[in-house]
Structure formats: structure tokens, C-alpha cells
Protein backbone atom coordinates (compact mmCIF):
# COMPACT_ATOMS: atom_id res chain seq x y z
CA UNK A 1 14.38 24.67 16.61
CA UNK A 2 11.30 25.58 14.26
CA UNK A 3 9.71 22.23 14.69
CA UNK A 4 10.08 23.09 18.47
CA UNK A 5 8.38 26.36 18.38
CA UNK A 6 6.11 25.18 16.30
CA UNK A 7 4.78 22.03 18.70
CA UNK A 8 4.46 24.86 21.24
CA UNK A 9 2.69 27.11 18.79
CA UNK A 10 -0.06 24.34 18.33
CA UNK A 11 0.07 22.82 21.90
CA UNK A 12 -2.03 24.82 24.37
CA UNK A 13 -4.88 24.97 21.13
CA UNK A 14 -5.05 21.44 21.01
CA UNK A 15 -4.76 20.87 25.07
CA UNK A 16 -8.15 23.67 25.15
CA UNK A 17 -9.76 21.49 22.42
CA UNK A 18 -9.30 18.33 24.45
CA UNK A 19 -10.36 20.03 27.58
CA UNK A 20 -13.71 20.98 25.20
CA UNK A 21 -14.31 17.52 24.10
CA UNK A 22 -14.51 16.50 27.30
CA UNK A 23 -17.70 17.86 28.35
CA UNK A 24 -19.03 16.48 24.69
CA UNK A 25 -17.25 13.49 24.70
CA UNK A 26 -14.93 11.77 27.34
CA UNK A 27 -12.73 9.25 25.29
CA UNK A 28 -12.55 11.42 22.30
CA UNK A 29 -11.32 13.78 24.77
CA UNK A 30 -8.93 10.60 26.47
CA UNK A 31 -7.67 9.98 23.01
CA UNK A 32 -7.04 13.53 21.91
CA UNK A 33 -4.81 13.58 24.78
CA UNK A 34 -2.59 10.43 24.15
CA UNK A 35 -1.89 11.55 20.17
CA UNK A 36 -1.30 14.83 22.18
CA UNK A 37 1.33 12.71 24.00
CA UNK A 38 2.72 10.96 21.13
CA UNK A 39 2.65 14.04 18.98
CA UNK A 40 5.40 16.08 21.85
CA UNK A 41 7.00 12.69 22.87
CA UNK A 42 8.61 12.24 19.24
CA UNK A 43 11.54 14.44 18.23
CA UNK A 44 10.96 17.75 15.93
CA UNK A 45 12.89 15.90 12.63
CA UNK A 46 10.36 12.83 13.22
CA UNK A 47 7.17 14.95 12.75
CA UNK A 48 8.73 17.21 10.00
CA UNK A 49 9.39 13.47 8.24
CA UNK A 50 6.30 12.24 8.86
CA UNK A 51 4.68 15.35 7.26
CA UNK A 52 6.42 15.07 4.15
């Protein structure tokens, strides 16, 4: 549940920091949305395990 509220947490920040990049750089911007993809495609544990 904590890695859940947590992907939330972080979410809209990085979805306005994409939307940013965009007007500085378009595939940075492309790119920042696919890992943004990946990152609430895989399951909380998955993440928490990949951090360590």
C-alpha cells in the first residue's frame, strides 16, 4: 500500500516535469514519459526491490 501511495506521491511531479521538457526538449520529454510508464506499469514490491 505505501509503495502505492508513494508512486502517486511522485507521479503528477514527474508528469509536470515531462510536460516542461517538452518545450526544451521533445524526446527527452518522449522518454521521460515511457520510464514514466514502466515506472507505474511494474508492481509496488518490484520497485521497492529494485531500490534496495
Amino acid at each position: 500500500m505505501r509503495a502505492i501511495t508513494r508512486q502517486y506521491r511522485v507521479g503528477p511531479l514527474l508528469y509536470l516535469a515531462g510536460f516542461l521538457l517538452a518545450f526544451v526538449n521533445v524526446p527527452l520529454s518522449i522518454g521521460t514519459y515511457l520510464l514514466l510508464a514502466l515506472y507505474f506499469a511494474l508492481p509496488g514490491s518490484a520497485i521497492d526491490r529494485a531500490r534496495g
